[in-house]
Protein backbone atom coordinates (compact mmCIF):
# COMPACT_ATOMS: atom_id res chain seq x y z
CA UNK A 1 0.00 0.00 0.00
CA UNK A 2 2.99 2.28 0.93
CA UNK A 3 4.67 1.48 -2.75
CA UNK A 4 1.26 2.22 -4.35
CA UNK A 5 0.55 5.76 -2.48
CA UNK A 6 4.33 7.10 -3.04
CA UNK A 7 3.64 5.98 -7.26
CA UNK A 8 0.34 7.91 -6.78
CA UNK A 9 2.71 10.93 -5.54
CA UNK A 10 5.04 10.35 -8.15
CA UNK A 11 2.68 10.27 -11.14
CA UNK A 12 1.26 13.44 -9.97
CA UNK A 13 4.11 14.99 -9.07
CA UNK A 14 5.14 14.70 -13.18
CA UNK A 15 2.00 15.42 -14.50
CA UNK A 16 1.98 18.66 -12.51
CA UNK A 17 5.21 19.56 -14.10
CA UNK A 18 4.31 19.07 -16.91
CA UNK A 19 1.24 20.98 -16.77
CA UNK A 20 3.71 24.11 -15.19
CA UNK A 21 6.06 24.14 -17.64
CA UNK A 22 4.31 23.77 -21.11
CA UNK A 23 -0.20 24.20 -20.80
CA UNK A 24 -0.18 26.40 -17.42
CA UNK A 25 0.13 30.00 -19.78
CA UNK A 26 -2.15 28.45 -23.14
CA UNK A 27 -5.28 29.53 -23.59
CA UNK A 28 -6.51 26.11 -24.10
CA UNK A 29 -8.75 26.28 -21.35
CA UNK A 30 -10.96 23.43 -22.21
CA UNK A 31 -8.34 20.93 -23.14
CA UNK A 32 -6.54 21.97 -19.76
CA UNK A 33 -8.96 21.30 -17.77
CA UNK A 34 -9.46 17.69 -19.33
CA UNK A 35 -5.77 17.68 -18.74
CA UNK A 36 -6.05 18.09 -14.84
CA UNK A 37 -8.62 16.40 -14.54
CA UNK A 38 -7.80 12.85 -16.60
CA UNK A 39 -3.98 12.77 -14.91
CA UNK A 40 -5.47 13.15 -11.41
CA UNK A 41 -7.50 9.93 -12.34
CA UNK A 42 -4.74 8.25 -14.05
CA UNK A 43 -2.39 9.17 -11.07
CA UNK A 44 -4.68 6.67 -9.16
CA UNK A 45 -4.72 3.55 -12.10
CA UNK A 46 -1.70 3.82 -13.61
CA UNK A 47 0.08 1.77 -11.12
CA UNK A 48 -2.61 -0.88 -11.36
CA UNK A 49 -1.31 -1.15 -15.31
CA UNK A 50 1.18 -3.90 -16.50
CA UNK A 51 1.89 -4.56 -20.26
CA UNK A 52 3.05 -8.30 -20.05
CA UNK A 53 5.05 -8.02 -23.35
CA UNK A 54 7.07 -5.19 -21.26
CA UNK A 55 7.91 -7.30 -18.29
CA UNK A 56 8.71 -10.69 -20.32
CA UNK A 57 11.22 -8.28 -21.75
CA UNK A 58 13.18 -8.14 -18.70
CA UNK A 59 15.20 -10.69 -17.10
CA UNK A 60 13.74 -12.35 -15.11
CA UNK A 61 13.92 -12.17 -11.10
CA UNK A 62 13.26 -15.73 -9.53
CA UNK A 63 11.74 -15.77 -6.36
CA UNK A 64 12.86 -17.56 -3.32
CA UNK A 65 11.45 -18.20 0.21
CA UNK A 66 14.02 -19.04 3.35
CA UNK A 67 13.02 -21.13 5.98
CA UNK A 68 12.10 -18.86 9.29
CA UNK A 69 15.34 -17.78 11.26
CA UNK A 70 14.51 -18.15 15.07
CA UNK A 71 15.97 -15.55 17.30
CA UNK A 72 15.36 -16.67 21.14
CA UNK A 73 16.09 -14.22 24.51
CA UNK A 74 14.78 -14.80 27.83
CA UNK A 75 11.92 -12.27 28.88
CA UNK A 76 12.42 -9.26 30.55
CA UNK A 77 11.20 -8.44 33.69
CA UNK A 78 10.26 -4.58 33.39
CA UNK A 79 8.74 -5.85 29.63
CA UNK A 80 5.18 -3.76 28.96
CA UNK A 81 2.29 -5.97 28.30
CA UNK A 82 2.22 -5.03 24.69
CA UNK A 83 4.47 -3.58 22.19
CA UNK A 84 2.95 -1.05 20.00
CA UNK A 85 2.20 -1.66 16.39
CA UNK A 86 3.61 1.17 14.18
CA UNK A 87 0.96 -0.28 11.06
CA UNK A 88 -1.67 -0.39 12.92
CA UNK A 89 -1.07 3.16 14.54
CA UNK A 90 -0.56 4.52 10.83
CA UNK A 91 -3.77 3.17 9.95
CA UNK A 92 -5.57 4.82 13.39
CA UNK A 93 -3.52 8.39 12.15
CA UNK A 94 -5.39 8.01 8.80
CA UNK A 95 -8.84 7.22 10.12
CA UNK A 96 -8.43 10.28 12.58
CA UNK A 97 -7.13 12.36 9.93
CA UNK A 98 -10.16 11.22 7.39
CA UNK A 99 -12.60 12.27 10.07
CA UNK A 100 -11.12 15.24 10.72
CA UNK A 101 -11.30 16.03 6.82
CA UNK A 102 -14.77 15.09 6.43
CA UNK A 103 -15.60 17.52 9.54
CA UNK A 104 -14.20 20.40 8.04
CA UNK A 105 -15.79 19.71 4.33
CA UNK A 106 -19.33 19.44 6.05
CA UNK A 107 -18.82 22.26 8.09
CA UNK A 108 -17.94 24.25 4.86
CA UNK A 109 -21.12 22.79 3.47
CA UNK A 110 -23.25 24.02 6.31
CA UNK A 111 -21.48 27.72 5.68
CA UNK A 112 -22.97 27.62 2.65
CA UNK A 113 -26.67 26.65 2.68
CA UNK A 114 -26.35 29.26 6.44
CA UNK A 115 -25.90 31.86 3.80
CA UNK A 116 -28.72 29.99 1.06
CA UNK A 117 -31.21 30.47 4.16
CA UNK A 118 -29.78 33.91 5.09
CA UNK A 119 -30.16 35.46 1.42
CA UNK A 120 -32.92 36.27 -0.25
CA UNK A 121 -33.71 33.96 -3.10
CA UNK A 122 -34.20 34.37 -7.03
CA UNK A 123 -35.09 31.27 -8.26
CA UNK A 124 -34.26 31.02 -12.39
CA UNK A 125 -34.06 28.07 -15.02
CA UNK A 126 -30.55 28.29 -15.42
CA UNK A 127 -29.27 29.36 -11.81
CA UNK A 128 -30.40 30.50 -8.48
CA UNK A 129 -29.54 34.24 -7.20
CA UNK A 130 -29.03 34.34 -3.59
CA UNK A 131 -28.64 38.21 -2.56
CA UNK A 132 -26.51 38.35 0.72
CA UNK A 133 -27.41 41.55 2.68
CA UNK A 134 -25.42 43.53 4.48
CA UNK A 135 -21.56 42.40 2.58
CA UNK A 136 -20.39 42.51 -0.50
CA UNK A 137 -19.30 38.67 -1.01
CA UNK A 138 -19.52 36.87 -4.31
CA UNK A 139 -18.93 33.47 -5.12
CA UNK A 140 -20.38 30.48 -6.89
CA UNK A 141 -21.98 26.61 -5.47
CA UNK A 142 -23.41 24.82 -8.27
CA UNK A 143 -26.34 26.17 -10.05
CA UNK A 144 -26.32 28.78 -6.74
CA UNK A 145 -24.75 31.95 -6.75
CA UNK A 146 -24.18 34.51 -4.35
CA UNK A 147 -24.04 38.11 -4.39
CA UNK A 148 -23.81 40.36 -2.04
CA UNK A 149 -26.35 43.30 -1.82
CA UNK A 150 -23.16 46.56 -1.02
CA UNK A 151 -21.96 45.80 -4.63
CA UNK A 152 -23.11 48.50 -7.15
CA UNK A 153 -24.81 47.36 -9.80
CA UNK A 154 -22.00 47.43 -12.70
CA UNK A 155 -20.23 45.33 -10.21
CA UNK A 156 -23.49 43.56 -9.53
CA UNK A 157 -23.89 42.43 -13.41
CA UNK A 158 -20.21 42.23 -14.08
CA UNK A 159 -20.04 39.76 -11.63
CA UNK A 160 -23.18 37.60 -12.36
CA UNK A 161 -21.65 36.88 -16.02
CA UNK A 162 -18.68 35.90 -14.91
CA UNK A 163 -20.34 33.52 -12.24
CA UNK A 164 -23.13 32.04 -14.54
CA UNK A 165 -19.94 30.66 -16.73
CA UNK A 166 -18.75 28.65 -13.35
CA UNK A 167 -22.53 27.40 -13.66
CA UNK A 168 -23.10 26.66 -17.16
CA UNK A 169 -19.93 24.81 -17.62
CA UNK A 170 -20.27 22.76 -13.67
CA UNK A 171 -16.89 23.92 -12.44
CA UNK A 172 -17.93 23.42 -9.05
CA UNK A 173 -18.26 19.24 -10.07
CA UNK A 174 -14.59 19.47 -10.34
CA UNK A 175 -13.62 21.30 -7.42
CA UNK A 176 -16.16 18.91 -5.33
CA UNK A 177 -14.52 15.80 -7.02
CA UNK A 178 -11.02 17.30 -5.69
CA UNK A 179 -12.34 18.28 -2.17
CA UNK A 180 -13.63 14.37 -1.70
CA UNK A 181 -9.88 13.28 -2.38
CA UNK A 182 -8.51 15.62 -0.16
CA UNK A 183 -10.83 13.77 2.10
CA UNK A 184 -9.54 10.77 1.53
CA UNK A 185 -5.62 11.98 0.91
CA UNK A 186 -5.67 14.43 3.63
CA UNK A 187 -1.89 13.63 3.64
CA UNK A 188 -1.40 14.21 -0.09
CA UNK A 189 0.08 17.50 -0.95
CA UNK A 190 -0.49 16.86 -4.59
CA UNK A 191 -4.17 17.04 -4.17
CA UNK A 192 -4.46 20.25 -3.49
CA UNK A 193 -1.67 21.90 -5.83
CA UNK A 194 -4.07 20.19 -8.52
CA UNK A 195 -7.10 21.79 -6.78
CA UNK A 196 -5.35 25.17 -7.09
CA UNK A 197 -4.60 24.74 -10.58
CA UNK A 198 -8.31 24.14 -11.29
CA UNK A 199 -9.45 26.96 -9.38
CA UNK A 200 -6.79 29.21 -11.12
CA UNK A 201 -7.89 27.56 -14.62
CA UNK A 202 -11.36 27.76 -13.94
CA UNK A 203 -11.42 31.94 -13.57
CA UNK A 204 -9.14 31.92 -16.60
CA UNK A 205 -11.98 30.87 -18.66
CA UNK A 206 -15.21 32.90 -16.96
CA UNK A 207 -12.99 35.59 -17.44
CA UNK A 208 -12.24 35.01 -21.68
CA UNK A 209 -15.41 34.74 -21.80
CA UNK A 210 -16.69 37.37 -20.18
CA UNK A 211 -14.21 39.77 -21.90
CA UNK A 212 -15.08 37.96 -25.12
CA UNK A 213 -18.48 39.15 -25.21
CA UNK A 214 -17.67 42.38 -23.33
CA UNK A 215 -15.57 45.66 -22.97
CA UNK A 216 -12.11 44.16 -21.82
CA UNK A 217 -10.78 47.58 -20.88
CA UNK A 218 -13.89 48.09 -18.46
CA UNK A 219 -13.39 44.27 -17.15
CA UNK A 220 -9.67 45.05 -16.60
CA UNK A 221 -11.14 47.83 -14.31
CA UNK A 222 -13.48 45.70 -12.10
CA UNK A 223 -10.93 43.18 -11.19
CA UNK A 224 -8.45 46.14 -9.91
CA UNK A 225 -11.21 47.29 -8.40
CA UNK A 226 -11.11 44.35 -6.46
CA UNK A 227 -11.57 45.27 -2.52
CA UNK A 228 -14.02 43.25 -1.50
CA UNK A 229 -14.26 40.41 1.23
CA UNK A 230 -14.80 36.87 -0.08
CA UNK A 231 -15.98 33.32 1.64
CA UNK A 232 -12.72 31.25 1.85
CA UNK A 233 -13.88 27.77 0.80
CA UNK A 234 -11.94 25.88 -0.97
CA UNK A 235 -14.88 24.51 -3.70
CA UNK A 236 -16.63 27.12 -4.39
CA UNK A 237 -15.58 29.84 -7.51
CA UNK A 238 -14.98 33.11 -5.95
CA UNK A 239 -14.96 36.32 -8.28
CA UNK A 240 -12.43 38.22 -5.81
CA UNK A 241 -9.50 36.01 -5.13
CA UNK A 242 -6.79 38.35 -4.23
CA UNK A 243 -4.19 36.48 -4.72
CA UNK A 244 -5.80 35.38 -8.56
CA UNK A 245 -6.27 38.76 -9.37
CA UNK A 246 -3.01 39.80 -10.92
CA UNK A 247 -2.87 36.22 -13.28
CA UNK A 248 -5.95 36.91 -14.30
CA UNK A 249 -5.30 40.42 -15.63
CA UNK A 250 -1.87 38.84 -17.57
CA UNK A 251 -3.98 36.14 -18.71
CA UNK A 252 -6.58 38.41 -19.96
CA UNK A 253 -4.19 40.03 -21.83
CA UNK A 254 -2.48 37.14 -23.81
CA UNK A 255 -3.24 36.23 -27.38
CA UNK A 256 -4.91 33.25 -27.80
CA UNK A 257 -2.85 30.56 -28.54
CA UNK A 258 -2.01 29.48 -31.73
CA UNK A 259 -3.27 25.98 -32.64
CA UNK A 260 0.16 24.52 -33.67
CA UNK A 261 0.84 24.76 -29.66
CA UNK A 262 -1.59 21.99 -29.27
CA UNK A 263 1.04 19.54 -29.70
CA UNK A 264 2.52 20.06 -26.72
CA UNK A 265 -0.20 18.10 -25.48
CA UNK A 266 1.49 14.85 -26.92
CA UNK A 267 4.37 15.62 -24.40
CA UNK A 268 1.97 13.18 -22.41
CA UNK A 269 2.28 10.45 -24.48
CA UNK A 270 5.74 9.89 -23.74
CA UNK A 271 5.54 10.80 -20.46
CA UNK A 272 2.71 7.93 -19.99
CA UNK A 273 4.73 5.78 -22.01
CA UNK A 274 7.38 6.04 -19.21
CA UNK A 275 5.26 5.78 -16.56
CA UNK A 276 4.02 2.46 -18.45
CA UNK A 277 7.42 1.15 -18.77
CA UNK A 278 8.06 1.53 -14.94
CA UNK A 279 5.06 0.51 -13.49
CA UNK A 280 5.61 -2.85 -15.97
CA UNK A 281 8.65 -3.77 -14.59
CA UNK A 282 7.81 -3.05 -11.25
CA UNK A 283 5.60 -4.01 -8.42
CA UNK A 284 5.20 -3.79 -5.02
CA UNK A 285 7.45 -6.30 -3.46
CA UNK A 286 5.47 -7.66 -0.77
CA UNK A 287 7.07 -9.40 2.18
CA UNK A 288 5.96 -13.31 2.52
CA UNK A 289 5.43 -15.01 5.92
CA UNK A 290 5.17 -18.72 6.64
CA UNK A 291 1.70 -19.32 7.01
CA UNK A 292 0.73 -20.27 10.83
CA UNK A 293 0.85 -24.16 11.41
CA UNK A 294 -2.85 -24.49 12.43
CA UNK A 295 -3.85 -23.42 8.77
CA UNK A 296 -1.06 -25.41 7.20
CA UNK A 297 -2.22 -28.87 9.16
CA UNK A 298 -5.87 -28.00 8.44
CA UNK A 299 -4.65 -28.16 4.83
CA UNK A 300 -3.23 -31.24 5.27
CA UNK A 301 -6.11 -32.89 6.58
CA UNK A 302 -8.48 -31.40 3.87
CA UNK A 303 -6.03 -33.05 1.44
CA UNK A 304 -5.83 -36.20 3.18
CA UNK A 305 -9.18 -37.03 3.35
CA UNK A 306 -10.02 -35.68 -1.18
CA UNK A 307 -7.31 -37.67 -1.71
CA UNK A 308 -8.26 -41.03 0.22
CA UNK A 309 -6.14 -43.46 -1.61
CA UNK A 310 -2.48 -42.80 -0.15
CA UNK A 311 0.95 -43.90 -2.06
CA UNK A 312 3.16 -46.09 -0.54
CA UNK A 313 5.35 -43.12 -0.31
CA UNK A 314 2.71 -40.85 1.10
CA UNK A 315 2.17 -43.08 3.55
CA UNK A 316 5.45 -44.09 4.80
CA UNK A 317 6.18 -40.04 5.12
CA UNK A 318 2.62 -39.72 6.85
CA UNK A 319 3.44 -42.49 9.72
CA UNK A 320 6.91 -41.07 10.57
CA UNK A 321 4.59 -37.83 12.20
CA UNK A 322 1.84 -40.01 13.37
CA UNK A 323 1.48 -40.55 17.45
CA UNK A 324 -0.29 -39.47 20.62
CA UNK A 325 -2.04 -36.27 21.14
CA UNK A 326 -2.54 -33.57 18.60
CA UNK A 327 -4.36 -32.87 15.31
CA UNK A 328 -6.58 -36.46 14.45
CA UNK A 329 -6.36 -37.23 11.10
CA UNK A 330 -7.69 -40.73 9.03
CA UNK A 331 -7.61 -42.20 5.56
CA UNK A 332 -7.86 -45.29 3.95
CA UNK A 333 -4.96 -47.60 3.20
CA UNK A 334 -4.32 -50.70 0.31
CA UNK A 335 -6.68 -52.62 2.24
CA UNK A 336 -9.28 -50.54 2.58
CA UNK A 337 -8.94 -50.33 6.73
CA UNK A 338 -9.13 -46.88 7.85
CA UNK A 339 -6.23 -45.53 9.69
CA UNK A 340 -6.35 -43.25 12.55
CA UNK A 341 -3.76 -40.93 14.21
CA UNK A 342 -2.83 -37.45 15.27
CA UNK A 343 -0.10 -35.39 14.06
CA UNK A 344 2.77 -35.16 16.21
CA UNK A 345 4.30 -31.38 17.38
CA UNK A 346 7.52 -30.92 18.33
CA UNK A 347 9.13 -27.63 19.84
CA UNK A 348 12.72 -27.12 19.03
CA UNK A 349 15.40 -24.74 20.48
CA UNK A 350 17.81 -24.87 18.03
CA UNK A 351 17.35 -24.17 14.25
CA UNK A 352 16.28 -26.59 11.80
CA UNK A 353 17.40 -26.43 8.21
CA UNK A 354 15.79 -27.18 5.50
CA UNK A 355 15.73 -26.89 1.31
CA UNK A 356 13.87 -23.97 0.25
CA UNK A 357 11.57 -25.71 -2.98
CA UNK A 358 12.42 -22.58 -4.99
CA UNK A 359 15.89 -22.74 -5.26
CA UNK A 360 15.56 -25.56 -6.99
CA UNK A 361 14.02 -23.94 -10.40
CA UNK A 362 17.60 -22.44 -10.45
CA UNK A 363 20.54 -24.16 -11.88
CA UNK A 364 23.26 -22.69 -9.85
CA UNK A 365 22.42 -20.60 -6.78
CA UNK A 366 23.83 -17.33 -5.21
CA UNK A 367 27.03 -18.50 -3.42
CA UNK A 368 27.63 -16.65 -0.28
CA UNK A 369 31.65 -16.55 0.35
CA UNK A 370 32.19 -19.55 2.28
CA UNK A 371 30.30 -21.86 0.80
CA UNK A 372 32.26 -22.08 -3.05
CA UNK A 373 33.14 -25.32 -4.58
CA UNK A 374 30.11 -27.31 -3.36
CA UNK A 375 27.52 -29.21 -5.12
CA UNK A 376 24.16 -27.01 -5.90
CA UNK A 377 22.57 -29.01 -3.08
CA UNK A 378 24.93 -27.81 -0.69
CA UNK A 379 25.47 -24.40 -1.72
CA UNK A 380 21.50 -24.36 -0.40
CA UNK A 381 22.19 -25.41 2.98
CA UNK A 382 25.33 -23.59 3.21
CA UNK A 383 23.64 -20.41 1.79
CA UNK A 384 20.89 -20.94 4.82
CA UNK A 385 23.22 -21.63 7.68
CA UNK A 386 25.55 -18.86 6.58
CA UNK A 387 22.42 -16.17 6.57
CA UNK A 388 20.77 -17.61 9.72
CA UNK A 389 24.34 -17.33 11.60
CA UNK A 390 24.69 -13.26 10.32
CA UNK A 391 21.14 -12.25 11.33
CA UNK A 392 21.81 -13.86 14.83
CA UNK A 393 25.15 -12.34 15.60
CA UNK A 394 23.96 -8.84 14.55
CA UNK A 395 20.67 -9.22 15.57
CA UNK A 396 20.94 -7.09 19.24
CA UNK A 397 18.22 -8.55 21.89
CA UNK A 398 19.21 -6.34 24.54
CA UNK A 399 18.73 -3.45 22.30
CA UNK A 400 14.77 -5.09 21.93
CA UNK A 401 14.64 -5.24 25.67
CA UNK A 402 15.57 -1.77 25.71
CA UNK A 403 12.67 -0.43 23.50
CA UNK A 404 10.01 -2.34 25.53
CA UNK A 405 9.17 -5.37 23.14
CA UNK A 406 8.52 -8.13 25.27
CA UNK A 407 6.32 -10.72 23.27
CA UNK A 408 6.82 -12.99 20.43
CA UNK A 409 7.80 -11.21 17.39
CA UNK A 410 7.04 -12.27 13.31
CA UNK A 411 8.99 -10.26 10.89
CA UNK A 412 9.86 -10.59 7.55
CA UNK A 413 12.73 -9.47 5.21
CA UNK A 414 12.70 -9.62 1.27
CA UNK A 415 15.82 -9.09 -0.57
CA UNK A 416 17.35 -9.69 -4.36
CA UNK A 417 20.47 -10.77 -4.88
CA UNK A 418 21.01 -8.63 -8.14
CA UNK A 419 23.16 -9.86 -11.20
CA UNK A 420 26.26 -8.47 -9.91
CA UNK A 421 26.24 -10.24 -6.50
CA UNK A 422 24.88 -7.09 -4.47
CA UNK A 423 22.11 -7.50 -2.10
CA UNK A 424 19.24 -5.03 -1.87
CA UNK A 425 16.53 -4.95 0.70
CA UNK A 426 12.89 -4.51 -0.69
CA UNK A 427 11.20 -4.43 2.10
CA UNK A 428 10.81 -5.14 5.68
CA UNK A 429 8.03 -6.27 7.75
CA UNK A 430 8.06 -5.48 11.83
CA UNK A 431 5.82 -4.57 14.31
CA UNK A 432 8.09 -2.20 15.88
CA UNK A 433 10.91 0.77 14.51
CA UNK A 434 13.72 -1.19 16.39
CA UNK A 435 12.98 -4.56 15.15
CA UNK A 436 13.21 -2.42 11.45
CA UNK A 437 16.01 -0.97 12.32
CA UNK A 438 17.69 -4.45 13.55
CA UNK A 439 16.97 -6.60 10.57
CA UNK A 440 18.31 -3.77 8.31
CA UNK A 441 21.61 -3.26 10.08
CA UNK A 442 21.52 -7.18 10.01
CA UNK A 443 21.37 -6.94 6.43
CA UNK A 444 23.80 -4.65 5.70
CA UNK A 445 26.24 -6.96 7.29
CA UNK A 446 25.59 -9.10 4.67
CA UNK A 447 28.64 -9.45 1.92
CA UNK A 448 28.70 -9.40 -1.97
CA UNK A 449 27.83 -13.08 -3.41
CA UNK A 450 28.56 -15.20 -6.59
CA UNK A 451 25.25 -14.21 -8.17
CA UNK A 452 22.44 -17.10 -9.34
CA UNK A 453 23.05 -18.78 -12.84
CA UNK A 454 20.25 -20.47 -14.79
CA UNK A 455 19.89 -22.16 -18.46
CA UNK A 456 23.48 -20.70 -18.74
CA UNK A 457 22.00 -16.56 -18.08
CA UNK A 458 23.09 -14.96 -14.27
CA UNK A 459 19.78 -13.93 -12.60
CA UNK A 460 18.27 -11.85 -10.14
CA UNK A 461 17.39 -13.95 -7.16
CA UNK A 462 14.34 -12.39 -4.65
CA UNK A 463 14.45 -14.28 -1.63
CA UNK A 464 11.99 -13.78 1.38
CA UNK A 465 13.20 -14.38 5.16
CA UNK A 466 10.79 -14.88 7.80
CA UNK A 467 12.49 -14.15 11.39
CA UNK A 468 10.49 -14.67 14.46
CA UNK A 469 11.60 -13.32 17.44
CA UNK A 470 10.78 -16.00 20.30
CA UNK A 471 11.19 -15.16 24.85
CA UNK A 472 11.90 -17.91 26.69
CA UNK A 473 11.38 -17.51 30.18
């Protein structure tokens, strides 16, 4: 989710630039405003889009998962009940902060129809005039708008033409669409530079048009003019914007665009192409975890009993874990007699090792130093005793102690072993800052390798780690 929200950042982040450097000063308004519009929406698919033929393209990265690495350390005696859980807390931050969001947008919303009731009302077929006594405000909300009764009336119908563009062409859908993301993405920066732009874009055009169809000299006058108070609400199109006053008057005096500048609009193709290519050959690299034994041995009773008819080699592996106490289990052997038993667990304290299945889709694995001029079998089991030995000795417990963690721990690690022999972590999984920060200094201890070979190519080799972090009293 992290990798997903920081693309959305990215992608608008571009678009935005782009927008700055080469549409921001055309007169295009309509084709900028589809411009804002469609790359705030694409922002949020893009990273959902993966051309296959792009990623075949690429060598290929072949994933491995590690057998769990087992950290033990006796409890501690001023331990806290609970250690707190940074993802969960992140998630808690956002709720709060979408609440607080939606608070403010309703109590803008409630500012608004205060002022419907207040004014006195002009119903029409193509807008409602709400006069405002006693200020000389003047904005726009939908098919409403609002006009306060101090403005003369040059001002007074100067203003209206301006505002009824805002309602013919539904600028205040766009601004609303904006203000529910901000609701959402309260912690998105990007949301609200592109509700800016909009705003900005949106008084560009009332005001062509209104000069279009009207003295421009006089218009110029009745923005400078500009003194009056305004509602500060971020959806709604204001005709005195202070701080919009001074573009508009440079934008009112530009010559429309030529059409040959139009092009510049295919500066997106590229751009998306780009985007394409990345988002292709990327994805979020998401960190795997053994799953708990309950689910695995309710799997292996489900299959059990589909299967019925065991091999001879099924079987012989089945009775080796078969005894006393535990998970029951039955099937039927050669002779059709049903046989009954219960899985057998065992607790260990040291570490058991054990082939990881996806190395063996490789031809040669990653070497770590140490472990040259094996077989490929034993290059495995070196590899795994090798790692498991680094992550202990760097792996500080009284450091743990010190931060207050005192239960059982699962964590993850996923790393590549690139084509040159260099490791680089992806991503790590903890309930806690310190465990982070242990598992990557863990991992930076970790030295360069003979990368991966296979059918005769050296590969990119993902691996995933589980470490569990175990108190013994």
């Amino acid at each position: 989710m992290i990798h997903y929200i920081l693309q959305i950042v990215i992608f608008q982040v571009l678009f935005l630039v782009c927008y700055d450097l080469f549409l921001r000063k055309e007169t295009f308004f309509k084709w900028n405003r589809v411009y804002l519009l469609a790359t705030l929406g694409l922002s949020f698919l893009l990273p959902f889009i993966q051309v296959a033929a792009i990623r075949e393209s690429i060598p290929a990265t072949y994933v491995v998962q590690l057998p769990a690495v087992i950290i033990e350390s006796g409890a501690s005696e001023a331990a806290v009940a609970n250690s707190f859980n940074w993802t969960n807390g992140l998630v808690y931050l956002w709720v709060a902060g979408l609440f607080v969001a939606l608070a403010v947008l309703v109590a803008k919303i409630f500012r608004i129809l205060k002022l419907r009731r207040k004014g006195e009302l002009v119903s029409g077929r193509e807008f409602n005039l709400i006069r405002l006594t006693g200020t000389d405000k003047a904005f726009t909300f939908f098919k409403n708008i609002f006009i306060g009764d101090q403005l003369s009336p040059s001002q007074s119908e100067a203003i209206l033409m301006h505002e009824r563009v805002h309602v013919s062409q539904g600028h205040s859908w766009d601004l609303m669409v904006m203000e529910l993301m901000r609701v959402v993405l309260w912690f998105d920066p990007l949301i609200y530079l592109y509700q800016k732009r909009m705003v900005e874009l949106q008084e560009f055009t009332a005001d062509h048009l209104v000069a279009s169809q009207n003295d421009k000299k006089q218009y110029y006058q009745q923005l400078l003019s500009a003194v009056f108070g305004t509602e500060k609400i971020s959806f709604i199109n204001t005709f005195f914007n202070h701080s919009l006053i001074k573009k508009r008057i440079v934008m009112l005096q530009r010559s429309q665009s030529k059409k040959v500048f139009m092009l510049k609009y295919l500066l997106l193709i590229p751009l998306l192409a780009a985007i394409v290519v990345y988002t292709s050959c990327t994805q979020e690299t998401e960190v795997q975890e053994d799953p708990p034994v309950s689910d695995m041995v309710s799997q292996l009773i489900t299959a059990i009993e589909e299967k019925g008819d065991l091999s001879p080699e099924d079987r012989k592996r089945l009775f080796g874990v078969l005894n006393e106490g535990g998970e029951a289990v039955h099937f039927t052997d050669e002779n059709g007699n049903v046989v009954e038993g219960k899985l057998r667990t065992k607790m260990h304290n040291e570490f058991k090792y054990k082939d990881s299945r996806g190395m063996m889709d490789i031809d040669q694995v990653p070497i770590f130093p140490g472990c040259e001029n094996m077989s490929n079998d034993e290059s495995r089991k070196c590899f795994m005793v090798k790692m498991t030995e680094l992550i202990i000795a760097n792996f500080d417990v009284e450091a743990i102690k010190a931060a207050g963690i005192d239960s059982d721990q699962r964590m993850a690690v996923s790393f590549t072993i690139t084509t040159t022999g260099d490791v680089e972590v992806n991503a790590v999984k903890a309930g806690h800052p310190e465990l982070e920060n242990q598992i990557r200094n863990a991992m930076a201890k970790v030295p360069n390798m003979t990368p991966g070979e296979h059918q005769g190519k050296v590969v990119a080799v993902q691996l995933g780690l589980p470490i569990l972090y175990k108190l013994v009293d």
